[in-house]
Protein backbone atom coordinates (compact mmCIF):
# COMPACT_ATOMS: atom_id res chain seq x y z
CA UNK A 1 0.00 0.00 0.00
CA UNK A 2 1.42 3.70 -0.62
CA UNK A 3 1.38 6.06 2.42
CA UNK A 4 -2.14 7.66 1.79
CA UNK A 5 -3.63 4.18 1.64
CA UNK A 6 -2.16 3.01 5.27
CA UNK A 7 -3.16 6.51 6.15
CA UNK A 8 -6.65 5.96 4.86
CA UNK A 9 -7.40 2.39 6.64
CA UNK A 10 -5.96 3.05 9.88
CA UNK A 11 -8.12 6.21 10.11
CA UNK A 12 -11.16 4.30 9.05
CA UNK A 13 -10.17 0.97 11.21
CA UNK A 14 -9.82 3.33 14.03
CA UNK A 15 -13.43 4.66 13.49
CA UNK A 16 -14.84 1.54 12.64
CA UNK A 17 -13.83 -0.05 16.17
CA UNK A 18 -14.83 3.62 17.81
CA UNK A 19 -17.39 5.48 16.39
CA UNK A 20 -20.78 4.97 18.10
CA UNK A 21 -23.11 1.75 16.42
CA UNK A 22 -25.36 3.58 14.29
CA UNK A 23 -22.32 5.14 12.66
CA UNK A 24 -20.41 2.40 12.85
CA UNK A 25 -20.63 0.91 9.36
CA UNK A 26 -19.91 4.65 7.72
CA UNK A 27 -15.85 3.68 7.56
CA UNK A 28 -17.01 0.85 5.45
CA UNK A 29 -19.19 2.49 3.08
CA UNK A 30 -16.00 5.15 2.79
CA UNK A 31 -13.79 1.82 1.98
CA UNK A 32 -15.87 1.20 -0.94
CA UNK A 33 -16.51 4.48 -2.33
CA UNK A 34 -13.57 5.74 -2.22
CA UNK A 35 -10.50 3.03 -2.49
CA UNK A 36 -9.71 0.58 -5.32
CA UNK A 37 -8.71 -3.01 -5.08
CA UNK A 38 -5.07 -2.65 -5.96
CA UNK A 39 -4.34 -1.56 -2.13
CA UNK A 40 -4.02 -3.99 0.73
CA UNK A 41 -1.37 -5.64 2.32
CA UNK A 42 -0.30 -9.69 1.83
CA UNK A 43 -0.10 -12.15 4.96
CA UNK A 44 1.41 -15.43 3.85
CA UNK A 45 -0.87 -16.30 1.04
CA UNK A 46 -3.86 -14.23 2.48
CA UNK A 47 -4.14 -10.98 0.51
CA UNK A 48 -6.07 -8.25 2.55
CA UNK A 49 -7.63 -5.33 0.71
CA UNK A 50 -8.42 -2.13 2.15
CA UNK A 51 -12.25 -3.25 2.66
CA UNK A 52 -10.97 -6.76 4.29
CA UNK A 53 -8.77 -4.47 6.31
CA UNK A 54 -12.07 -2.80 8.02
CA UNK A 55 -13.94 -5.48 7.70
CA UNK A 56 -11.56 -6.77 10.18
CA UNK A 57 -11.73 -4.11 12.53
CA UNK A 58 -15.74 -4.23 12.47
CA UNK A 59 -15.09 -7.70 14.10
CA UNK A 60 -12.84 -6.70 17.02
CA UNK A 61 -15.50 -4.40 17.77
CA UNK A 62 -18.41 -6.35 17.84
CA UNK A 63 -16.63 -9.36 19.89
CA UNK A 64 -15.25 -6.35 22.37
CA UNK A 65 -18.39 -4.86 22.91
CA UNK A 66 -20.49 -8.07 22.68
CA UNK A 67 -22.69 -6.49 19.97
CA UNK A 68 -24.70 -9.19 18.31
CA UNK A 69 -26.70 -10.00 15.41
CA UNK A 70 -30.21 -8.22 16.35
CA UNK A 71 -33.08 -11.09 17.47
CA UNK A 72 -30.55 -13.33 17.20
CA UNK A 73 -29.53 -16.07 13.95
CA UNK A 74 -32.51 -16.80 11.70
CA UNK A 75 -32.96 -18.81 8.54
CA UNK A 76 -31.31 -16.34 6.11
CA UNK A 77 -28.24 -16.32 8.38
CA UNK A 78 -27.97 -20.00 8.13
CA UNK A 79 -28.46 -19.88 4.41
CA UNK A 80 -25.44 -17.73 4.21
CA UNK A 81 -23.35 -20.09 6.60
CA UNK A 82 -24.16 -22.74 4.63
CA UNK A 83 -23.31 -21.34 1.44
CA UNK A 84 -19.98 -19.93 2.38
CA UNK A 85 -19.04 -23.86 3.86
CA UNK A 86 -19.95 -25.58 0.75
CA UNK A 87 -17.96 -22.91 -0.92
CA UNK A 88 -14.59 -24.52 1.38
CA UNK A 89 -15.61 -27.36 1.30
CA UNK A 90 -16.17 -27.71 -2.87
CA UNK A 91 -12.53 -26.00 -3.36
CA UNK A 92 -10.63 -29.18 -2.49
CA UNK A 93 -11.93 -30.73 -6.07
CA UNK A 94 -10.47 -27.98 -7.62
CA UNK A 95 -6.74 -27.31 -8.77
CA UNK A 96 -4.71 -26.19 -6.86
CA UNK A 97 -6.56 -26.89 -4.12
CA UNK A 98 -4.69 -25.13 -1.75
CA UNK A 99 -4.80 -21.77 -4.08
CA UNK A 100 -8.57 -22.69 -4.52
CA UNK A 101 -8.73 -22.76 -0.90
CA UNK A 102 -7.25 -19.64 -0.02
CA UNK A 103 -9.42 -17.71 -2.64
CA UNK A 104 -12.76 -19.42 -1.45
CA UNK A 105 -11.58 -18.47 2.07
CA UNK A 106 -11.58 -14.78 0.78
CA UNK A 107 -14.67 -14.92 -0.64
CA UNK A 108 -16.34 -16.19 1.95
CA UNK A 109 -14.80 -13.49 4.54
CA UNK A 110 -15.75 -11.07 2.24
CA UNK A 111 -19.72 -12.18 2.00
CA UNK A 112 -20.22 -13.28 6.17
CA UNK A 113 -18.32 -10.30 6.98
CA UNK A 114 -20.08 -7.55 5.33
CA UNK A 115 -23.33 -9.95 5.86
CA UNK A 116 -22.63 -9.76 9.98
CA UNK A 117 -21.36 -6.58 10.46
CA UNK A 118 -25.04 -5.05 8.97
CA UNK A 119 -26.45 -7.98 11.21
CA UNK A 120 -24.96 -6.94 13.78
CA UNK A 121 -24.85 -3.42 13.89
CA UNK A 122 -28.14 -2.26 11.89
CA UNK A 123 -30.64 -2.58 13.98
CA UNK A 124 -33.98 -0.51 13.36
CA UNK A 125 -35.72 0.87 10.48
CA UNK A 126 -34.37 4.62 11.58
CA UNK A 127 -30.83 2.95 11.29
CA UNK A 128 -31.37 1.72 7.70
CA UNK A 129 -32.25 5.79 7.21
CA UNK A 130 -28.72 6.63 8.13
CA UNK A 131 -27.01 4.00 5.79
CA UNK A 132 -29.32 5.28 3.00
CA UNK A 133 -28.46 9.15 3.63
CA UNK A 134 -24.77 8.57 4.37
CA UNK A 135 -24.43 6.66 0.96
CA UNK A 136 -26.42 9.73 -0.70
CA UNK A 137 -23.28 12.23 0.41
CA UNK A 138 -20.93 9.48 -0.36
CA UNK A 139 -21.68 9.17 -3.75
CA UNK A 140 -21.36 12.57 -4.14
CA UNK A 141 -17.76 12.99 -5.06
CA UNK A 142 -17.50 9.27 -6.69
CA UNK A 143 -20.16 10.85 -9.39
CA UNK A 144 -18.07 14.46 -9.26
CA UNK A 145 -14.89 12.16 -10.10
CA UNK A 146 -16.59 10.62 -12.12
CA UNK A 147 -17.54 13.51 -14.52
CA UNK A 148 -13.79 14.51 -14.36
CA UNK A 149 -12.99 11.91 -16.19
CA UNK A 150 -15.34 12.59 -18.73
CA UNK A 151 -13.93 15.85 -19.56
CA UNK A 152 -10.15 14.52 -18.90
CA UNK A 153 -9.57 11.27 -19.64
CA UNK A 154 -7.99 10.43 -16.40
CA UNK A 155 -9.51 8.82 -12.83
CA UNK A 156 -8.28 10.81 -10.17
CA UNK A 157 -9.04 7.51 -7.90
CA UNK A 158 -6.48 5.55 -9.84
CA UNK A 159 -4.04 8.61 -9.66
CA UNK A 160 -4.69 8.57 -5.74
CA UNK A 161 -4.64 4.79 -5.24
CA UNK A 162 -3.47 3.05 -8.06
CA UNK A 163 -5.75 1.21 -11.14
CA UNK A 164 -6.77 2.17 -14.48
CA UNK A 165 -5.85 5.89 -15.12
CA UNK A 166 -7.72 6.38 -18.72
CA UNK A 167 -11.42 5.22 -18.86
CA UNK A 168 -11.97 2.69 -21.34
CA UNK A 169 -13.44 3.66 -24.66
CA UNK A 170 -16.17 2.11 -26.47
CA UNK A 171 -17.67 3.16 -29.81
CA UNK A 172 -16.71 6.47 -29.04
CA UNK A 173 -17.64 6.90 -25.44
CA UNK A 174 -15.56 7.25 -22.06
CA UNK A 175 -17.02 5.02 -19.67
CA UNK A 176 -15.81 6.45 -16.20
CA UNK A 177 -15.51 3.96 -13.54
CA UNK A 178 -14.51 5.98 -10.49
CA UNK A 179 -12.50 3.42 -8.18
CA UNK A 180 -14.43 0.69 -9.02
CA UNK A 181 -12.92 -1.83 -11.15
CA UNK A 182 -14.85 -1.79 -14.11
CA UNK A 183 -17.07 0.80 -15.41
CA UNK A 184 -20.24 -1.36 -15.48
CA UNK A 185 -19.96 -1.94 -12.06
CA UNK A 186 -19.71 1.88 -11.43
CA UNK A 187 -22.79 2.77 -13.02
CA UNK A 188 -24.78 -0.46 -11.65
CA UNK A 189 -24.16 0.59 -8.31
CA UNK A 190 -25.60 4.00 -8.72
CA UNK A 191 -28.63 2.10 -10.50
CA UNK A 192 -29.32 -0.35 -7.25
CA UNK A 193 -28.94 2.64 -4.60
CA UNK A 194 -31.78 4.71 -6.62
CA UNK A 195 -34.77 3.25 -5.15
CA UNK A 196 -33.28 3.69 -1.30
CA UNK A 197 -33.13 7.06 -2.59
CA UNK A 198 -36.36 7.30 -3.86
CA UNK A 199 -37.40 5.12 -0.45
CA UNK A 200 -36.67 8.31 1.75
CA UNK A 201 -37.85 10.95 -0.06
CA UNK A 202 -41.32 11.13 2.00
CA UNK A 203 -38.94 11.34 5.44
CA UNK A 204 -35.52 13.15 3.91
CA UNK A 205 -36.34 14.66 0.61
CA UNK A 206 -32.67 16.54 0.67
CA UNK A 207 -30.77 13.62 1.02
CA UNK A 208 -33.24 11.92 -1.91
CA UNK A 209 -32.18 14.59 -4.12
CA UNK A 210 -28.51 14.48 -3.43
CA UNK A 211 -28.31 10.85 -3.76
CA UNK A 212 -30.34 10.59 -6.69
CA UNK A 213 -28.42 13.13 -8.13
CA UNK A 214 -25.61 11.29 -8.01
CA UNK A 215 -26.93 7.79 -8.57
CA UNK A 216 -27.58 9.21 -12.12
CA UNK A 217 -24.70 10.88 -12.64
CA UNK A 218 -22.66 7.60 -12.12
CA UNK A 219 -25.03 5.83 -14.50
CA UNK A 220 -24.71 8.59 -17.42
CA UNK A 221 -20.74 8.06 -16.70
CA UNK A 222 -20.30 4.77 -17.42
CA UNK A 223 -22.26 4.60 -20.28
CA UNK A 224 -23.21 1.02 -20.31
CA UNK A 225 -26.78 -0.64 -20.86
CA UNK A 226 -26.47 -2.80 -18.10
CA UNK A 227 -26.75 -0.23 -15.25
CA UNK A 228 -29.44 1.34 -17.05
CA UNK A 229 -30.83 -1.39 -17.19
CA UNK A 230 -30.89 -2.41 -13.51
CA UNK A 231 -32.31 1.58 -13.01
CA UNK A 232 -35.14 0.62 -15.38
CA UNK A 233 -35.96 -2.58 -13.16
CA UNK A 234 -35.80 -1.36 -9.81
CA UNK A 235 -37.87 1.63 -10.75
CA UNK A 236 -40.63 -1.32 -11.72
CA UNK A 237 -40.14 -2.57 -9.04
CA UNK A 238 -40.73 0.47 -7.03
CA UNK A 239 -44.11 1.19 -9.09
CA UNK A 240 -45.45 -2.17 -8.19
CA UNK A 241 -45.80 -0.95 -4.55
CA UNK A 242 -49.87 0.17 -5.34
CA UNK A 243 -50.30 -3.57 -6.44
CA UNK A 244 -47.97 -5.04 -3.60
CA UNK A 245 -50.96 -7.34 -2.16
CA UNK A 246 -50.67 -8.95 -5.28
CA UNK A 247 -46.89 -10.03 -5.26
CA UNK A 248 -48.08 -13.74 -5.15
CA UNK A 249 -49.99 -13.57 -8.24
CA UNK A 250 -47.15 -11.59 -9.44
CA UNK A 251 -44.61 -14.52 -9.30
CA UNK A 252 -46.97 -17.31 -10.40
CA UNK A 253 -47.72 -14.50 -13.97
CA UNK A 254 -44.14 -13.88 -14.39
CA UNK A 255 -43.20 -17.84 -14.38
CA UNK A 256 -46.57 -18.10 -16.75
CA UNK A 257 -45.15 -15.57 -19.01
CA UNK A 258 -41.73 -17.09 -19.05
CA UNK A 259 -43.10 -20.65 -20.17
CA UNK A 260 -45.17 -18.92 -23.09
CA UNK A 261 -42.11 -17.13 -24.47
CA UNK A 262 -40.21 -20.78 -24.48
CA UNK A 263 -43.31 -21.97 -26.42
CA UNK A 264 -43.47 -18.99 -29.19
CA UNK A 265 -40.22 -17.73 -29.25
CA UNK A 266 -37.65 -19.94 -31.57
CA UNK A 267 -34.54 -19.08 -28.97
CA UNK A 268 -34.68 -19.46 -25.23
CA UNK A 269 -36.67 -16.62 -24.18
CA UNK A 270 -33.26 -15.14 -22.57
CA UNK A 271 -32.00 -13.97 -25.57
CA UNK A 272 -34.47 -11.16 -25.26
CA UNK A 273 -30.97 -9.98 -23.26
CA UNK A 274 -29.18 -9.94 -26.62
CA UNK A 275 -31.96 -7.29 -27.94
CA UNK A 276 -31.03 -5.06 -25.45
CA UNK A 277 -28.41 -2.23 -26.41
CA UNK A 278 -29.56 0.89 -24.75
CA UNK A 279 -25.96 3.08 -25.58
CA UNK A 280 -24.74 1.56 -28.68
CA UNK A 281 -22.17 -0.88 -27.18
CA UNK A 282 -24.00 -3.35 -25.24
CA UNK A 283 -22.38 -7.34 -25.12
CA UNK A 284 -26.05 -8.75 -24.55
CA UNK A 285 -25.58 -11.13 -27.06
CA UNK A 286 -22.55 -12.45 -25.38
CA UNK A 287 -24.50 -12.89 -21.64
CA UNK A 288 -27.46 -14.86 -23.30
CA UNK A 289 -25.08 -16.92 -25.16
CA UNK A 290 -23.22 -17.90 -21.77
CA UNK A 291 -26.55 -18.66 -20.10
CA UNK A 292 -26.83 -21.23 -23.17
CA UNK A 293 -23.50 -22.53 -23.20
CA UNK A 294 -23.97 -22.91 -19.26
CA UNK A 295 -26.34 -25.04 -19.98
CA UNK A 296 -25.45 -27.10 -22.37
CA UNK A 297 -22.08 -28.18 -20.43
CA UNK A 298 -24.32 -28.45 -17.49
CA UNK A 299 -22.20 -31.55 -16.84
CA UNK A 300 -18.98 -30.40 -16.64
CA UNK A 301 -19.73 -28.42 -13.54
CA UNK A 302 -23.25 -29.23 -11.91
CA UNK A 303 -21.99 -30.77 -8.94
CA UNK A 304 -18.85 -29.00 -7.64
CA UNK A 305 -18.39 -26.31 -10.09
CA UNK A 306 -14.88 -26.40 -13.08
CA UNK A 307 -12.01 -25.28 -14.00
CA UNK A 308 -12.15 -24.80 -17.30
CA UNK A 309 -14.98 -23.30 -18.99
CA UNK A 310 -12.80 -21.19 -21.95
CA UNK A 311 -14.64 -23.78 -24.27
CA UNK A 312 -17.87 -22.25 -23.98
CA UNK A 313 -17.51 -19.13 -25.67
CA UNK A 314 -15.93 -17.99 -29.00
CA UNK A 315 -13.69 -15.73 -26.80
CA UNK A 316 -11.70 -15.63 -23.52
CA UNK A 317 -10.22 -13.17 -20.90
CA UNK A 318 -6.78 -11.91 -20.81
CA UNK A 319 -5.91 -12.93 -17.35
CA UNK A 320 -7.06 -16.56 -17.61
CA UNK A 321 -6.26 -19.26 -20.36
CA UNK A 322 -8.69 -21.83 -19.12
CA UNK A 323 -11.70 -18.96 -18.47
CA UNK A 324 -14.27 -17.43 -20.61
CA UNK A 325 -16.15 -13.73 -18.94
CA UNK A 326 -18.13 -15.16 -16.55
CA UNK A 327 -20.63 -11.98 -16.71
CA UNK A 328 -23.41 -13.78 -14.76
CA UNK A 329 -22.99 -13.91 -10.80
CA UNK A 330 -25.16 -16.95 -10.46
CA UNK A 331 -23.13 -18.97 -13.22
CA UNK A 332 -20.36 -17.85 -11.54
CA UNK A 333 -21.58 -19.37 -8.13
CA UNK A 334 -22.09 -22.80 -10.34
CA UNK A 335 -18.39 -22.19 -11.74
CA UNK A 336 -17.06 -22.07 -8.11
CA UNK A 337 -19.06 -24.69 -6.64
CA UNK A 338 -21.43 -26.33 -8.61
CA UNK A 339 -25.49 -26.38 -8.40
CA UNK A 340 -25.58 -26.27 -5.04
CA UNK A 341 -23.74 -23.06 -4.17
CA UNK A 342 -25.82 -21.45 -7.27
CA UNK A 343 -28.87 -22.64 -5.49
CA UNK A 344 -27.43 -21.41 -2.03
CA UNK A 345 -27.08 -18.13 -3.58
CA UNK A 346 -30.59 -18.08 -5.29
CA UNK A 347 -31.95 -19.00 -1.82
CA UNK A 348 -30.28 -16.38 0.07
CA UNK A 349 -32.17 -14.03 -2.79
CA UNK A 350 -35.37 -15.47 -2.39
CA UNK A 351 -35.49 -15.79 1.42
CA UNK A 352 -34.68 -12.12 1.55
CA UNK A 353 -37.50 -11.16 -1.08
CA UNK A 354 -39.94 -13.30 1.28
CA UNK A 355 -38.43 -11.38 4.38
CA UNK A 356 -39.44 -7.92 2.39
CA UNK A 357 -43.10 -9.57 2.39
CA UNK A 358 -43.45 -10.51 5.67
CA UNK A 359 -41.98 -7.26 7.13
CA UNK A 360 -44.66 -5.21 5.43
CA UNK A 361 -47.53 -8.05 6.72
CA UNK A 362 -46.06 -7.77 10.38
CA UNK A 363 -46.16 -3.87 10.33
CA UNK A 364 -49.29 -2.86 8.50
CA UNK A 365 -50.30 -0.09 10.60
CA UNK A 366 -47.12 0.98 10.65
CA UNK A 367 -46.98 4.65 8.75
CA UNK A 368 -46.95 4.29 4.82
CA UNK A 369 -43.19 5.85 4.72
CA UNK A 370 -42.00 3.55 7.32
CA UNK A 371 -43.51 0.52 4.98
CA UNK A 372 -42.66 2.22 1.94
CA UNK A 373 -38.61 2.15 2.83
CA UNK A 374 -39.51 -1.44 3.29
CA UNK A 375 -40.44 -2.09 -0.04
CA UNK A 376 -37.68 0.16 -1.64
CA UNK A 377 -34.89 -1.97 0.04
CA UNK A 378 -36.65 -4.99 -1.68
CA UNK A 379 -36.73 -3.02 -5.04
CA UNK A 380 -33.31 -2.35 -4.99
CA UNK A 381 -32.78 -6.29 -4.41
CA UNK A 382 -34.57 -6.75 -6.98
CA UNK A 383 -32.32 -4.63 -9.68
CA UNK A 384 -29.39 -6.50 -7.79
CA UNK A 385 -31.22 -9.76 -8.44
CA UNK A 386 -31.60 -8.76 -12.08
CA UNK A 387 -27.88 -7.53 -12.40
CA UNK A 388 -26.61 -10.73 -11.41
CA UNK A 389 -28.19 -12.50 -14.92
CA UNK A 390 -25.41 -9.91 -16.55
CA UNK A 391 -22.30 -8.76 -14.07
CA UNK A 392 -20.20 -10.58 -11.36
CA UNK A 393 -19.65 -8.43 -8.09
CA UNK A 394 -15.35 -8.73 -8.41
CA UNK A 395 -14.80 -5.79 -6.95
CA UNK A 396 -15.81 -4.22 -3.53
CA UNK A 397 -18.52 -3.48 -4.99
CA UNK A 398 -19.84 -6.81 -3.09
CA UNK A 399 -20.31 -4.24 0.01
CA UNK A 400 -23.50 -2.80 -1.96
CA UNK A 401 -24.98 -6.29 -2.93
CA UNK A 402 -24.81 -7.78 0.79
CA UNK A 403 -25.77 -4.37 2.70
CA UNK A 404 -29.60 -4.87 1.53
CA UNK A 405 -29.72 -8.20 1.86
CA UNK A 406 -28.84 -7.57 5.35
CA UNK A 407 -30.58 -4.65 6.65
CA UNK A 408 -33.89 -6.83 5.32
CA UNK A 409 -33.28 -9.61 7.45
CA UNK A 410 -32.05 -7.27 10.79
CA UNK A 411 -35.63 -5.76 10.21
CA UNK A 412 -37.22 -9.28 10.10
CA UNK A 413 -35.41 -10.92 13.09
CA UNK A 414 -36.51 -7.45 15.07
CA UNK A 415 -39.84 -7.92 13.76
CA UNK A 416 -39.99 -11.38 14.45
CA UNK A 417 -38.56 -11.50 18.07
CA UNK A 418 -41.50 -8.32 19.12
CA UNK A 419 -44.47 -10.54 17.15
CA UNK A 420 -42.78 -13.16 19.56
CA UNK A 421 -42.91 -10.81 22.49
CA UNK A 422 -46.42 -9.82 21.93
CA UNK A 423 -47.99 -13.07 21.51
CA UNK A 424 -46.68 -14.06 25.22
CA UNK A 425 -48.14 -11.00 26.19
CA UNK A 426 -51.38 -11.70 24.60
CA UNK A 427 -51.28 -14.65 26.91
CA UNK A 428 -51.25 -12.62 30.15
CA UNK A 429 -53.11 -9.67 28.84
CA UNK A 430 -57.10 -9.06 29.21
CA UNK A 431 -59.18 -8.27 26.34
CA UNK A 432 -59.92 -4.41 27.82
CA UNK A 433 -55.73 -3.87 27.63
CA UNK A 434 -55.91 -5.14 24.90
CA UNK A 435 -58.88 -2.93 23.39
CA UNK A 436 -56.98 0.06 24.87
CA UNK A 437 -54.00 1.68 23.00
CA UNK A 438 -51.27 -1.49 23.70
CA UNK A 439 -48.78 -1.08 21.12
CA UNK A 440 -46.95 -4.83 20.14
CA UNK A 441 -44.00 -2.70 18.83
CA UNK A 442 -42.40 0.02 20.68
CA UNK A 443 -40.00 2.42 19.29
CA UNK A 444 -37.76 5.05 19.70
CA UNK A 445 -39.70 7.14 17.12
CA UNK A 446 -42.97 5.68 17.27
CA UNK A 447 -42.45 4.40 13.56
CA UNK A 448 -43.80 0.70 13.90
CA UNK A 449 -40.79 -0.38 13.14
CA UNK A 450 -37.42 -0.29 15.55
CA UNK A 451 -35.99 -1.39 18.44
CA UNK A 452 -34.97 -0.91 22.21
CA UNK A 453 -34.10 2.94 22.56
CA UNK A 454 -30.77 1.96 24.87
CA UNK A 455 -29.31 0.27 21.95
CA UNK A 456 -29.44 3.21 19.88
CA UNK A 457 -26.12 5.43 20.34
């Protein structure tokens, strides 16, 4: 690392381990915003980014301070346990598997430790507020950068920390990428933060604005279809909410739909993806071909995942010889580790989704805002959920795909453990306390939705 890099993490590690908890994760949203992969430090074979670095740090705080997941484990966290041992446990059939092992081990650190920290230190619905408005300021100079290098050709990030200095050039067009390792990745992460921008605007219309602001600014930047893509679903999403007592019939119509496109259309009905070029330069045809050719060696790598897969496509990468692009993250969780770690990963998608559903059912009379944010943390799972079928999260980026996932199930396991509370109070409680005002779910702010007031700092 240069000096402004071990600068940068200890002053973040420091803050991570001391600021109070509902700041707490704020260092590690600066970590990914700000700092690019190339910086970290190596321990025998273990190679620690910046973002593993504080990561790190968010764990010597919560064992010091005994701060624990909120309502303790639940299904979801299991789900992710699970996944990230099959992913250990499948890297011994691959070669080496001692390199294998060490780069599972990474990834796996890098998923339960994001996962936990949010678990463990994002408690109430008033807490997701703050990660929502503290990413709207943070974005704010990765989208300023990020017009700088549309006008000069050169990211100040990779000046600072190291990385690609000119943006890449397609057809004609810059595609900024800020510190982010890829330009695609840049502009989908302003797409997925949009609707927890649009999810406060009732309670924090300045922070909406600023982070919106920016969101779009880092889409416009990278000039890829993707991200606009992933804006275009999760605003869908977002307009579904009038209709959101439907979401059953929803998911039976959209399978329905999907099954009368394989009858009438000639190709599988994902090669709509390869009729999607929204700037002029999109590779869909390349993503619906890998879905295909994932399929068709199916084989090769359905049970613990392969090592070779540069077979499958007319073209390779540069930095493998046995690799294709893996641009799909849930092919790339069958590359890894076969069927079930794709399936491990499509659960730990779906449980969440059902989490989003149940939250809103367990806090009905909560007010409309409250259940709105709700829904906008499942609509920007959703355009992650959709991103996935075209982009892999390489990149710290990963921070931004977890963080949702996590703040819905913190919400759940609070919401579950006072629905537990209340129902052994219903035991012991008359009919007239009952009829009189009792509220099942106390709060700091009277929201519906939160937790005990001493645990908020």
């Amino acid at each position: 690392m240069n000096a402004l890099a071990i600068l940068f993490a200890l002053v973040n590690a420091v803050a991570v381990y001391s600021l109070p908890r509902r700041w707490a994760l704020l260092p590690l949203l600066i970590g990914s915003c700000y700092m690019t992969l190339s910086q970290g430090v190596a321990i025998g074979p273990f190679e620690f980014s910046v973002i593993r670095l504080l990561i790190a740090a968010g764990f010597i705080r919560i064992m010091v301070r005994g701060e624990r997941p909120v309502g303790g484990l639940i299904g979801l966290d299991y789900l992710l346990i699970l996944w990230a041992v099959w992913a250990l446990i499948s890297s011994v059939f691959h070669d080496p598997p001692v390199g294998t092992l060490v780069n599972r081990m990474g990834l796996a650190y890098n998923t339960l430790g994001i996962y936990f920290l949010v678990r463990s230190l994002c408690y109430t619905l008033d807490d997701v507020v703050d990660l929502v408005k503290m990413t709207a300021i943070l974005l704010v100079p990765v989208a300023l950068e990020m017009i700088f290098e549309q006008l000069t050709s050169r990211n100040l990030f990779a000046d600072l920390f190291g990385g690609q200095l000119e943006p890449s050039l397609r057809n004609g067009r810059l595609r900024s990428q800020g510190p982010f390792s890829h330009a695609i990745l840049a502009g989908t992460i302003g797409a997925v933060t949009v609707p927890l921008m649009i999810g406060i605007w009732r309670q924090h219309p300045r922070a909406a604005k600023v982070g919106l602001a920016a969101s779009m600014v880092m889409i416009v930047c990278s000039a890829s279809s993707g991200p606009i893509m992933s804006l275009m679903l999760g605003g869908f999403a977002l307009f579904l909410w009038r209709w959101r007592h439907l979401t059953h019939l929803m998911r039976v119509s959209a399978v329905l739909v999907y099954l009368l496109l394989e009858v009438v259309m000639e190709a599988p009905p994902y090669f709509l993806i390869a009729r999607i070029d929204l700037t002029g330069s999109s590779t869909g045809w390349h993503r619906a071909r890998l879905i295909q050719s994932a399929f068709q060696h199916l084989k090769e790598w359905w049970f613990i995942g392969t090592d070779y897969t540069r077979h499958w496509m007319p073209t390779g990468v540069p930095w493998s010889p046995n690799h294709t692009d893996i641009t799909n993250q849930y092919i790339k969780m069958g590359v890894l580790g076969g069927l079930p770690l794709m399936i491990l990963f499509i659960l730990m998608v779906w449980t969440a989704f059902r989490y989003v559903g149940k939250c809103l059912r367990a806090h009905q009379d909560a007010p409309v805002e409250n259940q709105y944010l709700i829904w906008a943390l499942g609509a920007s799972l959703f355009a992650h959920a959709a991103t996935c079928m075209s982009v892999t999260y390489y990149d710290q980026s990963f921070v931004f795909l977890y963080l949702p996932v996590a703040a819905i199930a913190s919400l759940w396991a609070v919401s579950r453990q006072r629905l537990g509370e209340t129902q052994a109070q219903t035991m012991n409680t008359g009919p007239d306390e009952l009829s009189f005002g009792y509220d099942p779910f106390p709060t700091e702010n009277q929201s519906g939705l939160g937790f005990d007031p001493v645990h908020r700092q």
